[in-house]
N, C-alpha and C. Protein backbone atom coordinates (compact mmCIF):
# COMPACT_ATOMS: atom_id res chain seq x y z
N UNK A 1 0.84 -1.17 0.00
CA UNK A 1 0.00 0.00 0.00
C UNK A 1 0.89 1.23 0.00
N UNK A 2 0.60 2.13 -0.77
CA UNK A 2 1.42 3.57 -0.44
C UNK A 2 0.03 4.28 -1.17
N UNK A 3 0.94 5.82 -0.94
CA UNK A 3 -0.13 6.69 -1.20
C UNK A 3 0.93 8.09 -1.57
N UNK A 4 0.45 8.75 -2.24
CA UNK A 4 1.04 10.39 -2.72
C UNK A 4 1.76 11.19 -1.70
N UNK A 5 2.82 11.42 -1.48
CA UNK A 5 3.68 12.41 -0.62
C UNK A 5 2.56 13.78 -0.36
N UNK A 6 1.58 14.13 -1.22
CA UNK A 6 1.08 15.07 -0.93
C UNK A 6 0.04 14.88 -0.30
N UNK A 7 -0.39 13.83 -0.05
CA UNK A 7 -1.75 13.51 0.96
C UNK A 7 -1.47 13.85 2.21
N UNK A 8 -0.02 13.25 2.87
CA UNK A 8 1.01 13.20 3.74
C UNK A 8 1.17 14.48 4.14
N UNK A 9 2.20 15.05 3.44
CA UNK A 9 2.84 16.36 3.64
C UNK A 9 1.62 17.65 4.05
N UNK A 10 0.61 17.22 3.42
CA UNK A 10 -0.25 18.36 3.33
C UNK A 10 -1.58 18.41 4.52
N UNK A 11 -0.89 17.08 5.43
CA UNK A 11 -2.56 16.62 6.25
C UNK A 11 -2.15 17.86 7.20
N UNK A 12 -3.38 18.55 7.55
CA UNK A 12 -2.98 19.41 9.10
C UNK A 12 -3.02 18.65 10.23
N UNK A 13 -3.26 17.85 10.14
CA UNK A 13 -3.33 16.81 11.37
C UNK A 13 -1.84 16.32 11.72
N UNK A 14 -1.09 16.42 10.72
CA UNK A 14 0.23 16.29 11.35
C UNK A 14 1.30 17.70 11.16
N UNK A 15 0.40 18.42 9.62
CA UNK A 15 1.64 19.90 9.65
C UNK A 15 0.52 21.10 9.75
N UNK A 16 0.12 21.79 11.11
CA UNK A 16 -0.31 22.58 10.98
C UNK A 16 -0.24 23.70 9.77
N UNK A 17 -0.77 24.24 9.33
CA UNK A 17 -0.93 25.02 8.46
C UNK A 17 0.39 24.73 7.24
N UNK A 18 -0.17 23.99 6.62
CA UNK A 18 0.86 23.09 5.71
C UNK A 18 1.38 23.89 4.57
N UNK A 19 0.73 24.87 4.07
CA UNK A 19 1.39 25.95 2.98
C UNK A 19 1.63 26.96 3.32
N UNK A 20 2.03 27.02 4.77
CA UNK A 20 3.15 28.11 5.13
C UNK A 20 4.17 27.91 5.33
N UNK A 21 5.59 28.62 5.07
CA UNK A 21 6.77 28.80 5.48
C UNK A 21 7.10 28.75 6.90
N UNK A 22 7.02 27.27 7.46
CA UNK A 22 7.74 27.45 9.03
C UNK A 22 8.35 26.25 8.95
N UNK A 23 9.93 26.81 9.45
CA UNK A 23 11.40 25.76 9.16
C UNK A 23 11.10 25.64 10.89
N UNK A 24 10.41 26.01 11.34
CA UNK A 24 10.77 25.56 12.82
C UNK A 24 9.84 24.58 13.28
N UNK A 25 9.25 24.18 12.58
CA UNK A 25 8.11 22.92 12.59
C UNK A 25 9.33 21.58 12.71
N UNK A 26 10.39 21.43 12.10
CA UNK A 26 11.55 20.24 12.05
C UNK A 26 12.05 20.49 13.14
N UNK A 27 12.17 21.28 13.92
CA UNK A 27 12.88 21.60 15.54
C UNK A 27 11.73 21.46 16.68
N UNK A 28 10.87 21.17 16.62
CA UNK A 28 10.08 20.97 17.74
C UNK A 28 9.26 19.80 17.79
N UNK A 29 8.91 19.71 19.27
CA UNK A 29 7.85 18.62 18.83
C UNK A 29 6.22 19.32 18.63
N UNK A 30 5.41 18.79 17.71
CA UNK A 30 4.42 19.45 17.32
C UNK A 30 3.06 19.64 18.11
N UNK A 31 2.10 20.29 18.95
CA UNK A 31 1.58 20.76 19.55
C UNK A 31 0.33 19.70 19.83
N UNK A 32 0.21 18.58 18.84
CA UNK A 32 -0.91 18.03 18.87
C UNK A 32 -0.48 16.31 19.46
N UNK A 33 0.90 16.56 20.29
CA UNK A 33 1.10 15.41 20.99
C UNK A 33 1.82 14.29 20.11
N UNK A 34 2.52 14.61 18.89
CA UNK A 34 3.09 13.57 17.70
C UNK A 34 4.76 14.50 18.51
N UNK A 35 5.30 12.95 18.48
CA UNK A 35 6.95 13.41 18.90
C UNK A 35 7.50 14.42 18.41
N UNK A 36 7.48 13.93 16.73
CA UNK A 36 8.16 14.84 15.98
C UNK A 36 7.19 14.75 14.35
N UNK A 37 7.49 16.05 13.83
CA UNK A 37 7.01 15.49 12.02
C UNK A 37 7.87 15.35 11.49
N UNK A 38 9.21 15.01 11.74
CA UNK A 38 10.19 14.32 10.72
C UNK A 38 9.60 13.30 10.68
N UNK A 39 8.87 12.13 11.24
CA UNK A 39 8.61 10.58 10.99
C UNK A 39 7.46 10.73 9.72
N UNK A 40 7.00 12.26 9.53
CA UNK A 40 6.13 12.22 8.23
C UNK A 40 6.46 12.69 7.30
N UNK A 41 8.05 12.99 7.40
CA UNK A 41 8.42 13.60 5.87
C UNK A 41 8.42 12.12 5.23
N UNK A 42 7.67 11.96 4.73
CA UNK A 42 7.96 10.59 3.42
C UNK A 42 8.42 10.76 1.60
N UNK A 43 9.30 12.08 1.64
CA UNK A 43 9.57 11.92 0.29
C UNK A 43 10.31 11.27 -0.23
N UNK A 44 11.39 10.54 0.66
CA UNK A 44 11.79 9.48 0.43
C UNK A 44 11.26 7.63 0.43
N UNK A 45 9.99 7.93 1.24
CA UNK A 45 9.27 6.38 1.33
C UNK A 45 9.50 6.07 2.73
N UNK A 46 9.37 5.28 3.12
CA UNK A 46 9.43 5.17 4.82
C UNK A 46 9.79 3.38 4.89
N UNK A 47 10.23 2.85 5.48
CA UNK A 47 10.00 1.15 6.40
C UNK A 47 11.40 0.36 4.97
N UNK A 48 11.24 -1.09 4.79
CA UNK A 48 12.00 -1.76 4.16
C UNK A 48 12.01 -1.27 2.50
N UNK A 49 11.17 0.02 2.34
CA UNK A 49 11.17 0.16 0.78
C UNK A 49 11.55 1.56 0.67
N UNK A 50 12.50 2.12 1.65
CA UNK A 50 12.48 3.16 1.17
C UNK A 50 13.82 3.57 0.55
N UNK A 51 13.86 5.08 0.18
CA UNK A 51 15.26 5.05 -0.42
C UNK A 51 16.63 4.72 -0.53
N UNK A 52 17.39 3.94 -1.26
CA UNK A 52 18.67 3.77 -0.53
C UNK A 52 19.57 4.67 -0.96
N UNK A 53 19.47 5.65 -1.49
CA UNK A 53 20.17 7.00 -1.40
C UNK A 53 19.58 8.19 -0.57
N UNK A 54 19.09 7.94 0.05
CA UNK A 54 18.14 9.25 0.99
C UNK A 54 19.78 9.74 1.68
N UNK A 55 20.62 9.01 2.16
CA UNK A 55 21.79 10.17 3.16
C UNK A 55 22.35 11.22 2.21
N UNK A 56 22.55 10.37 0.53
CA UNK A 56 23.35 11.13 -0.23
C UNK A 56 22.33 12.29 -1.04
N UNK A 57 21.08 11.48 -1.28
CA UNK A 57 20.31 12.99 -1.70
C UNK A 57 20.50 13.98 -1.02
N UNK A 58 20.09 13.79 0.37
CA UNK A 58 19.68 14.79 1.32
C UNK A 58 20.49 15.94 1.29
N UNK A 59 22.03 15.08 1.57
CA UNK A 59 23.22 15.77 1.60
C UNK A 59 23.04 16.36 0.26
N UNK A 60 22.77 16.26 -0.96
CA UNK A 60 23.26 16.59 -2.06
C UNK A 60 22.37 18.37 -1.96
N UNK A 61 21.36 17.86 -1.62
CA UNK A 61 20.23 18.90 -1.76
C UNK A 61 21.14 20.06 -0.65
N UNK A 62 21.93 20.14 0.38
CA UNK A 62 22.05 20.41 1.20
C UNK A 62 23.44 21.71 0.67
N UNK A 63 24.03 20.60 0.01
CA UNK A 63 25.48 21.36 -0.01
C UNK A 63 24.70 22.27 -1.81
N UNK A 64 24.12 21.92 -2.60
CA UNK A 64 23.61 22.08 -3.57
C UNK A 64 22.84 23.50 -3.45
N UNK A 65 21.89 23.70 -2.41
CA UNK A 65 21.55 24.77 -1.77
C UNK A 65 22.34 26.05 -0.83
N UNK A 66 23.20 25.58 -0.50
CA UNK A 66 23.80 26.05 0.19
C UNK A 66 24.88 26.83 -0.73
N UNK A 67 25.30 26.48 -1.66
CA UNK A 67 26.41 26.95 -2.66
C UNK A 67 25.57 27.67 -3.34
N UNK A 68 24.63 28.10 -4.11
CA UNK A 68 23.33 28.43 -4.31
C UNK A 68 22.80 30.35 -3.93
N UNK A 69 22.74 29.72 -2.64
CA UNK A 69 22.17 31.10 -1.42
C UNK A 69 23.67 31.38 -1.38
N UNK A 70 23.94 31.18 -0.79
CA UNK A 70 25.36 32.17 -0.37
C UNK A 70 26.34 32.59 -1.35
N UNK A 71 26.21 32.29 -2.61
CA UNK A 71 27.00 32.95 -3.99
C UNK A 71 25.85 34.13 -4.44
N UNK A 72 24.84 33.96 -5.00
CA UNK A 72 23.80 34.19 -5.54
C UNK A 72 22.83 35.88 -4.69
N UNK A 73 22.13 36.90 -5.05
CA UNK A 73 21.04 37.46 -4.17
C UNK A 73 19.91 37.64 -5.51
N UNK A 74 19.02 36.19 -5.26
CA UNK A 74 18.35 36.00 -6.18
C UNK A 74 16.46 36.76 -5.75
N UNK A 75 15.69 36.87 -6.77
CA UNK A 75 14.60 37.68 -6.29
C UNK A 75 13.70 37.12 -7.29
N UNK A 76 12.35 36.60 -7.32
CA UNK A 76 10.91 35.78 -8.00
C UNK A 76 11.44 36.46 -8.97
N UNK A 77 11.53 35.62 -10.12
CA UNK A 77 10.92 36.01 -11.29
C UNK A 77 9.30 35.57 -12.24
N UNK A 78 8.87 36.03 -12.51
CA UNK A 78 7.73 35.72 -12.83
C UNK A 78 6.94 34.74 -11.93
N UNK A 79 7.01 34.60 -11.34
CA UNK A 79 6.72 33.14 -10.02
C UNK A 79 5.77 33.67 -8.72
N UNK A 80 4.29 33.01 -8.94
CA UNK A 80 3.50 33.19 -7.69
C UNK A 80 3.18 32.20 -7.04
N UNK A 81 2.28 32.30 -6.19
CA UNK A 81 1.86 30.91 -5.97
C UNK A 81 1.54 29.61 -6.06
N UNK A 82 0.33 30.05 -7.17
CA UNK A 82 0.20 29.49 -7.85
C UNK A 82 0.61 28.72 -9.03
N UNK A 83 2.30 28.99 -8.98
CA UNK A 83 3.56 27.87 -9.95
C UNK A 83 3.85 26.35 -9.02
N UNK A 84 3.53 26.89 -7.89
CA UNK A 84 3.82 25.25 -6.68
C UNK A 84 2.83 24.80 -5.98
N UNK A 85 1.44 25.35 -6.67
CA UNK A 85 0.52 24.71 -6.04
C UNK A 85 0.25 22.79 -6.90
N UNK A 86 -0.33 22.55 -5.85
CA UNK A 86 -0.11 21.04 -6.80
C UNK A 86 -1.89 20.89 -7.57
N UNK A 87 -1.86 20.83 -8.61
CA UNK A 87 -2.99 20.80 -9.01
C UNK A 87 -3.45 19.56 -9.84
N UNK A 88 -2.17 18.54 -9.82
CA UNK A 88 -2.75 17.17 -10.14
C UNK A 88 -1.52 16.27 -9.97
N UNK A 89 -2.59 14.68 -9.70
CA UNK A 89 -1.31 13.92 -9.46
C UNK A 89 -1.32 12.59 -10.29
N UNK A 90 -0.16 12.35 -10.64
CA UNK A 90 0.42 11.26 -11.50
C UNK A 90 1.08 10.26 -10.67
N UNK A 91 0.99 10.07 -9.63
CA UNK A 91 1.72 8.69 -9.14
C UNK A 91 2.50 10.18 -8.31
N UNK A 92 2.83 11.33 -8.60
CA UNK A 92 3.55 12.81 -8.13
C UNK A 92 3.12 13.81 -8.11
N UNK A 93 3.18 14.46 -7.51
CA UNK A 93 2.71 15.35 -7.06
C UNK A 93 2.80 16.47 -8.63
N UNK A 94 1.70 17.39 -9.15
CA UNK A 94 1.89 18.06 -10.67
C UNK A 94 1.78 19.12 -10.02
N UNK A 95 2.65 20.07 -10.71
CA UNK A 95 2.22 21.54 -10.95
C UNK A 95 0.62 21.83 -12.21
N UNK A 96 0.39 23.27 -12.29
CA UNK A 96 -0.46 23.40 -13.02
C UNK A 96 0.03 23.01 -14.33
N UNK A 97 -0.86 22.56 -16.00
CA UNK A 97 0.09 22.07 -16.98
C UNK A 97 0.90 23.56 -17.44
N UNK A 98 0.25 24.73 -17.55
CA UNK A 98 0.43 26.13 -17.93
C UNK A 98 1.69 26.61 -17.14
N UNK A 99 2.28 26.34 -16.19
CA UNK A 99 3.42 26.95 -15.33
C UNK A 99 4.76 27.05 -16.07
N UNK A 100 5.50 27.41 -16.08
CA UNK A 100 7.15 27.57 -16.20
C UNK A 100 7.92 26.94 -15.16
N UNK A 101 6.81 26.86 -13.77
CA UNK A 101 7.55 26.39 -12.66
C UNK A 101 8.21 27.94 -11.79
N UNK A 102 9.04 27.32 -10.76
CA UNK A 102 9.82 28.56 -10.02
C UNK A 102 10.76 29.12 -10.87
N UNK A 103 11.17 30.22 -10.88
CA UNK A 103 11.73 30.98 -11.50
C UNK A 103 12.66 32.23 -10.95
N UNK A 104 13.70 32.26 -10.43
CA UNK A 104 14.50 32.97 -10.34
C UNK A 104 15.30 33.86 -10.93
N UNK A 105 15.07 35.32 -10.64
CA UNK A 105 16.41 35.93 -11.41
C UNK A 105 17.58 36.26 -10.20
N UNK A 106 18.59 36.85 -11.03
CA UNK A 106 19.99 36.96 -10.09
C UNK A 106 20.29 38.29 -10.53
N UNK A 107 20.13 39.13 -9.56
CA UNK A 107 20.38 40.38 -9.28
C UNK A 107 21.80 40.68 -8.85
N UNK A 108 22.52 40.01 -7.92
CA UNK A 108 24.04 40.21 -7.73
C UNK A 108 24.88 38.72 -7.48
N UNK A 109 25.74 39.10 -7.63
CA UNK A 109 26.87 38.21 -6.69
C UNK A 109 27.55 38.19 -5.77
N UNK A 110 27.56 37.58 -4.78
CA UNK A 110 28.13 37.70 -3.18
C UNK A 110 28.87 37.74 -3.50
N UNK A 111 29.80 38.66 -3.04
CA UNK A 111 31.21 38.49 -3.23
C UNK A 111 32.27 38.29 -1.51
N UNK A 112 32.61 37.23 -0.84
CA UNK A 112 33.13 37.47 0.00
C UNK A 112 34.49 37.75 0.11
């Protein structure tokens, strides 16, 4: 049995207000008596089937981002909300078919 990362990710029953921006939801335990919601990030899959690259994605995403933000002072380009809302699913989670997706421009370069 499985089911869509976005059924998951998006229940309020485990992420209060699920399409807002709060990084401090991974640092606490969550108000409704669940230890933690790391045990519901499932974008990797969860139990004997789940990813066997999840340390090196994670990491990848990590150092990948990080090189990213701190070179970069990037600002929306053409990009609202409505580019990451999920509006259909294929076995994955879809953007709308009409989007470009996120879109960034780069206004400077950090220079340290």
């Amino acid at each position: 049995m499985s089911s869509s990362t976005y059924f998951t990710h998006y229940n309020e029953t485990f992420f209060p207000n699920p399409r807002r921006f709060i990084p401090e939801r991974w640092l606490k335990t969550s108000e409704n008596g669940h230890e933690s919601v790391k045990k519901y990030l499932v974008c990797f899959g969860k139990g004997s089937r789940s990813c066997l690259g999840y340390n090196l994605g994670t990491s990848m995403l990590f150092l990948a981002l990080a090189a990213v933000v701190t070179k970069f002072d990037m600002v929306p380009f053409e990009t609202d909300d409505r580019d990451v809302e999920i509006q259909r699913d294929w076995s994955i989670p879809m953007g709308r078919p009409d989007t470009k997706g996120v879109r960034a421009m780069v206004v400077s370069k950090i220079i340290a």
